[in-house]
N, C-alpha and C. Protein backbone atom coordinates (compact mmCIF):
# COMPACT_ATOMS: atom_id res chain seq x y z
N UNK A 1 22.16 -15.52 -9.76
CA UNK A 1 22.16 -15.85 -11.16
C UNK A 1 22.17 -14.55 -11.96
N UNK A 2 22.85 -14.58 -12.96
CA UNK A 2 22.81 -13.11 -14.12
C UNK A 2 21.93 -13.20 -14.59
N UNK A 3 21.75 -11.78 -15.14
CA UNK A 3 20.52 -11.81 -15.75
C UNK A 3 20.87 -12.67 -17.33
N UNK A 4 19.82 -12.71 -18.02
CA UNK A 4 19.52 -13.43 -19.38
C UNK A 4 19.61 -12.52 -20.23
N UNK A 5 20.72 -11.72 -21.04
CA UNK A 5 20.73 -11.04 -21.86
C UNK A 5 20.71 -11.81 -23.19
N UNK A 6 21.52 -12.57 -23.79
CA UNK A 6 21.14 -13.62 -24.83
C UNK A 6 19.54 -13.77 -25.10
N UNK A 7 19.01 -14.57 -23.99
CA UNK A 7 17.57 -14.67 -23.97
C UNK A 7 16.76 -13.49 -24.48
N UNK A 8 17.11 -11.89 -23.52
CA UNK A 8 16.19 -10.98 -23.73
C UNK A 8 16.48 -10.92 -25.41
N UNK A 9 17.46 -11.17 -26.07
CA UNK A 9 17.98 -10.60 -27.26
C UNK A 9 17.31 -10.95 -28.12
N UNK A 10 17.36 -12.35 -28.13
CA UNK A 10 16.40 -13.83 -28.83
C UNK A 10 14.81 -13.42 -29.12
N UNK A 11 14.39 -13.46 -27.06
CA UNK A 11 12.62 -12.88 -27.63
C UNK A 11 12.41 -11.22 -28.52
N UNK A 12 13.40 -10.34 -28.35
CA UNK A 12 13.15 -9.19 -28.77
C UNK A 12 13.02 -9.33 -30.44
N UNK A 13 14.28 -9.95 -30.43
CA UNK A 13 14.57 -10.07 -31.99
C UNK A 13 13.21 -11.08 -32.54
N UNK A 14 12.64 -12.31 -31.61
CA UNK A 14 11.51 -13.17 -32.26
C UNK A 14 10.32 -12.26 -32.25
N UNK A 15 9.84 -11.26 -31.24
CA UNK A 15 9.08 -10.31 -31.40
C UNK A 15 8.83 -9.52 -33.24
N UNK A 16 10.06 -8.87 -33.41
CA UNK A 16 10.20 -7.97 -34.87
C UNK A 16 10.01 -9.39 -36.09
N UNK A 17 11.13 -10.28 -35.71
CA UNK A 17 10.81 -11.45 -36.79
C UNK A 17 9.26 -11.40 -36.88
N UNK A 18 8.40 -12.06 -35.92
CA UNK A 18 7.23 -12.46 -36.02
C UNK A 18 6.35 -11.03 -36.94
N UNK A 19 6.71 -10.16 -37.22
CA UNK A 19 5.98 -9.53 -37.59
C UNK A 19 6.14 -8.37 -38.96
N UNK A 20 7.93 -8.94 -39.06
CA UNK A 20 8.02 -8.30 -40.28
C UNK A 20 7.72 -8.69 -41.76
N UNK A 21 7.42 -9.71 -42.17
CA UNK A 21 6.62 -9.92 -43.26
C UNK A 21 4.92 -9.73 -42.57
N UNK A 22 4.35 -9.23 -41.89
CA UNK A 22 3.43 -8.84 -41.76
C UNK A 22 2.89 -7.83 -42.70
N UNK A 23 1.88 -8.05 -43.45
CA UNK A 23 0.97 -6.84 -44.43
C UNK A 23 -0.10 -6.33 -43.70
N UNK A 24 -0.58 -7.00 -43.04
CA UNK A 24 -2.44 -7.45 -42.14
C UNK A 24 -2.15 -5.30 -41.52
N UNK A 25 -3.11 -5.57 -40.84
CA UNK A 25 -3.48 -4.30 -40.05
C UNK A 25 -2.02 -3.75 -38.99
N UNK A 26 -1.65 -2.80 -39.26
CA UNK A 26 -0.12 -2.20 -38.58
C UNK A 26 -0.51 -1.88 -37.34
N UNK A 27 -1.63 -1.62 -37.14
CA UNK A 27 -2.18 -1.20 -35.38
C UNK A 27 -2.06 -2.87 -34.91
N UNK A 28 -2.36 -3.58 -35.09
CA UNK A 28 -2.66 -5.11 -34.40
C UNK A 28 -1.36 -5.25 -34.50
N UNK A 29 -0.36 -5.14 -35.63
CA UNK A 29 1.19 -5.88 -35.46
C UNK A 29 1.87 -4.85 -33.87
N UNK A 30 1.57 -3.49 -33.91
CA UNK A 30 2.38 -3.02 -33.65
C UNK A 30 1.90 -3.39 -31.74
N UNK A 31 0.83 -3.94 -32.00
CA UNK A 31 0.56 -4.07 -30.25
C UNK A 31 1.01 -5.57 -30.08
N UNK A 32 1.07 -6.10 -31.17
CA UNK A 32 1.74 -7.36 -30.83
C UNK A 32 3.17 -7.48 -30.27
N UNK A 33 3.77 -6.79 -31.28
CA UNK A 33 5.31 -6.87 -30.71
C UNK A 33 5.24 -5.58 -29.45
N UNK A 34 4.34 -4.96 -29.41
CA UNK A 34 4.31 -4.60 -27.59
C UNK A 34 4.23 -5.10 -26.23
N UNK A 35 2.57 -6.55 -26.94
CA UNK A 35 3.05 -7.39 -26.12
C UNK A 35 4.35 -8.31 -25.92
N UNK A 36 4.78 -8.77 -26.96
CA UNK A 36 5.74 -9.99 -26.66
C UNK A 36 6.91 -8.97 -26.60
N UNK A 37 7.19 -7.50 -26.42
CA UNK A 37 8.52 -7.09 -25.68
C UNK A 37 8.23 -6.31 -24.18
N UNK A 38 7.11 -6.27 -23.90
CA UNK A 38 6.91 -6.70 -22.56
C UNK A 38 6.62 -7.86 -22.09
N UNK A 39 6.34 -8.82 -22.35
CA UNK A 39 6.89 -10.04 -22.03
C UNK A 39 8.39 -10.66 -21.75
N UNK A 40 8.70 -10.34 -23.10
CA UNK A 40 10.37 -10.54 -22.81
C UNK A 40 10.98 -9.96 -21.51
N UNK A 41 10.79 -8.46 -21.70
CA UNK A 41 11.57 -7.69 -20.40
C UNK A 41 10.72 -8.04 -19.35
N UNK A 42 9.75 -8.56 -19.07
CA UNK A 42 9.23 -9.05 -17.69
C UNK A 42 9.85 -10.28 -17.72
N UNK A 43 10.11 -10.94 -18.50
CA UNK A 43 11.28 -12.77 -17.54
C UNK A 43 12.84 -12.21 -17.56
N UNK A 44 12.67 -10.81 -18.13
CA UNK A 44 14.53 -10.38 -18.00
C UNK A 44 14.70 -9.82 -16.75
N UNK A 45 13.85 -9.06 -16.03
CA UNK A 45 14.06 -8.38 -14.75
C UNK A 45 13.79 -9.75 -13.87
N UNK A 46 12.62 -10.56 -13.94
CA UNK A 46 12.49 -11.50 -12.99
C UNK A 46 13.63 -12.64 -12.74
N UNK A 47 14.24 -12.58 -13.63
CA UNK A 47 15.40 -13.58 -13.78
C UNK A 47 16.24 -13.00 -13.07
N UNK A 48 16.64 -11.74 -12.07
CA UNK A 48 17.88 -11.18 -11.57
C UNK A 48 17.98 -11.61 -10.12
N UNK A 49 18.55 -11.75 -9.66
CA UNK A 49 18.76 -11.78 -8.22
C UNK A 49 19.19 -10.70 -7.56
N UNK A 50 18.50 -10.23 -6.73
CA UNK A 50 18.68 -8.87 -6.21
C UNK A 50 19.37 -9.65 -4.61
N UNK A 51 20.31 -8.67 -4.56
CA UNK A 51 21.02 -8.83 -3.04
C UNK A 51 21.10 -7.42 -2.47
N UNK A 52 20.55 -7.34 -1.38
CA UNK A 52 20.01 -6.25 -0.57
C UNK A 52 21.45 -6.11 0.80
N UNK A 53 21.51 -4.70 1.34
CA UNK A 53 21.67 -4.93 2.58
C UNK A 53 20.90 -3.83 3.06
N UNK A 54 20.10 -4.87 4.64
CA UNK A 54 18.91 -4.79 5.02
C UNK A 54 18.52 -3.42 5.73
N UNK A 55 19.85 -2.45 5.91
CA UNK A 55 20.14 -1.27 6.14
C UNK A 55 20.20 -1.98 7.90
N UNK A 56 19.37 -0.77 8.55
CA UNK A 56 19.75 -0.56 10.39
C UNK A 56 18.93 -1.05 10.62
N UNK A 57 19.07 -1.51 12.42
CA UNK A 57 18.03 -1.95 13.30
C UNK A 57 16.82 -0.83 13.30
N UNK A 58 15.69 -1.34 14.04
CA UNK A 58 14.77 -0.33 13.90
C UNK A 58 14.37 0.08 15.55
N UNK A 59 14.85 0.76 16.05
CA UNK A 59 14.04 1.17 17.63
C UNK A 59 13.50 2.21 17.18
N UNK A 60 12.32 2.00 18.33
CA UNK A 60 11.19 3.02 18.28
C UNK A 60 11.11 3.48 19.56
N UNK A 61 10.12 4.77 19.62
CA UNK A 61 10.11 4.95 21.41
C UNK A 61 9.57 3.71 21.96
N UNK A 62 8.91 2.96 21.86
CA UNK A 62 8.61 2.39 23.05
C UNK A 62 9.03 0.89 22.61
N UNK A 63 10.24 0.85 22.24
CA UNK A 63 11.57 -0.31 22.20
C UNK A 63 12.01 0.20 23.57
N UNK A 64 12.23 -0.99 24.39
CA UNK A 64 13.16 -0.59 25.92
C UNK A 64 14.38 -0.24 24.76
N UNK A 65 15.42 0.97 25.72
CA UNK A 65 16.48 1.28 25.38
C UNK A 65 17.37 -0.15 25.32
N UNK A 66 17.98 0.10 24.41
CA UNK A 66 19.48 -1.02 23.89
C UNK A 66 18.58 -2.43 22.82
N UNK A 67 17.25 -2.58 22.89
CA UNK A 67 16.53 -3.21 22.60
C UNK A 67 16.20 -3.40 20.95
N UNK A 68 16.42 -4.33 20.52
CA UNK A 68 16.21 -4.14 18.67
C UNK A 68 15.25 -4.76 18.03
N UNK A 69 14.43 -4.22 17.30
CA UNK A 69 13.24 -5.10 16.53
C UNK A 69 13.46 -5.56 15.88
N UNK A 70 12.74 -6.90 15.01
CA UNK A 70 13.14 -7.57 14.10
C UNK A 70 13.27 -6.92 12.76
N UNK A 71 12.77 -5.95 12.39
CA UNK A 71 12.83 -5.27 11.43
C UNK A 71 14.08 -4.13 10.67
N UNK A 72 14.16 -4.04 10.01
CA UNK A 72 15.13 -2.83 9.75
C UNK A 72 14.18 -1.34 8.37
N UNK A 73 15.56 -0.53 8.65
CA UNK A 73 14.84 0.61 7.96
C UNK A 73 15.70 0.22 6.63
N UNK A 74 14.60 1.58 6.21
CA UNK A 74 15.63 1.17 4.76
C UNK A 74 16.57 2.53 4.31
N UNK A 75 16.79 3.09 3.74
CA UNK A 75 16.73 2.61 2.07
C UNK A 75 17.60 1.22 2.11
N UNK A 76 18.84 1.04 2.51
CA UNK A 76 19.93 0.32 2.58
C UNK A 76 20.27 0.21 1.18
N UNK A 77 21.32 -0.40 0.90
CA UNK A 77 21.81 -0.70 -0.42
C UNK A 77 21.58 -1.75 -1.22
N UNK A 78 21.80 -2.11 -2.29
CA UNK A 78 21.36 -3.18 -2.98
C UNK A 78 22.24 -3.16 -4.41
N UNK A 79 22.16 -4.70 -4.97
CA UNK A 79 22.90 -4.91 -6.47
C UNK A 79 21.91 -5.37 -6.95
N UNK A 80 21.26 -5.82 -8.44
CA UNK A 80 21.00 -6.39 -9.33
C UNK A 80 22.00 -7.56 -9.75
N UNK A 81 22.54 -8.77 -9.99
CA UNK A 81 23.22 -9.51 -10.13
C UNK A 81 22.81 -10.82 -11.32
């Protein structure tokens, strides 16, 4: 699934809305719209589907030779999608 750019756009922009006719205390607004644009960008990254490849097999010394663990190394490659 893509990510939600519309969406991120929406909460960012409802973030500043919510607070620009604000008069009240500028320290409290300004942590507000800190929280709700870390909020936003935390359901924008969680919304991505990451597709990995899992890189190589992993033998170790004491893998019998030709022998492969279930595991792999990394870094391997990866998309955001």
């Amino acid at each position: 699934m893509p990510l939600n750019t519309p969406k991120l756009y929406n909460d960012i922009k409802r973030a500043f809305d919510a607070q620009k006719n604000n008069t009240d205390n500028q320290d409290a607004a300004i942590a507000k719209i800190a929280k709700d644009l870390s909020m936003a960008i935390d359901v924008y990254v969680r919304s991505a589907t990451v597709v990995t490849n899992p890189g190589q097999p992993v033998i170790t010394a004491t893998t019998a030779p030709g022998v492969q663990v279930g595991t792999t190394t990394g870094p391997g490659t990866g998309k955001v999608t």
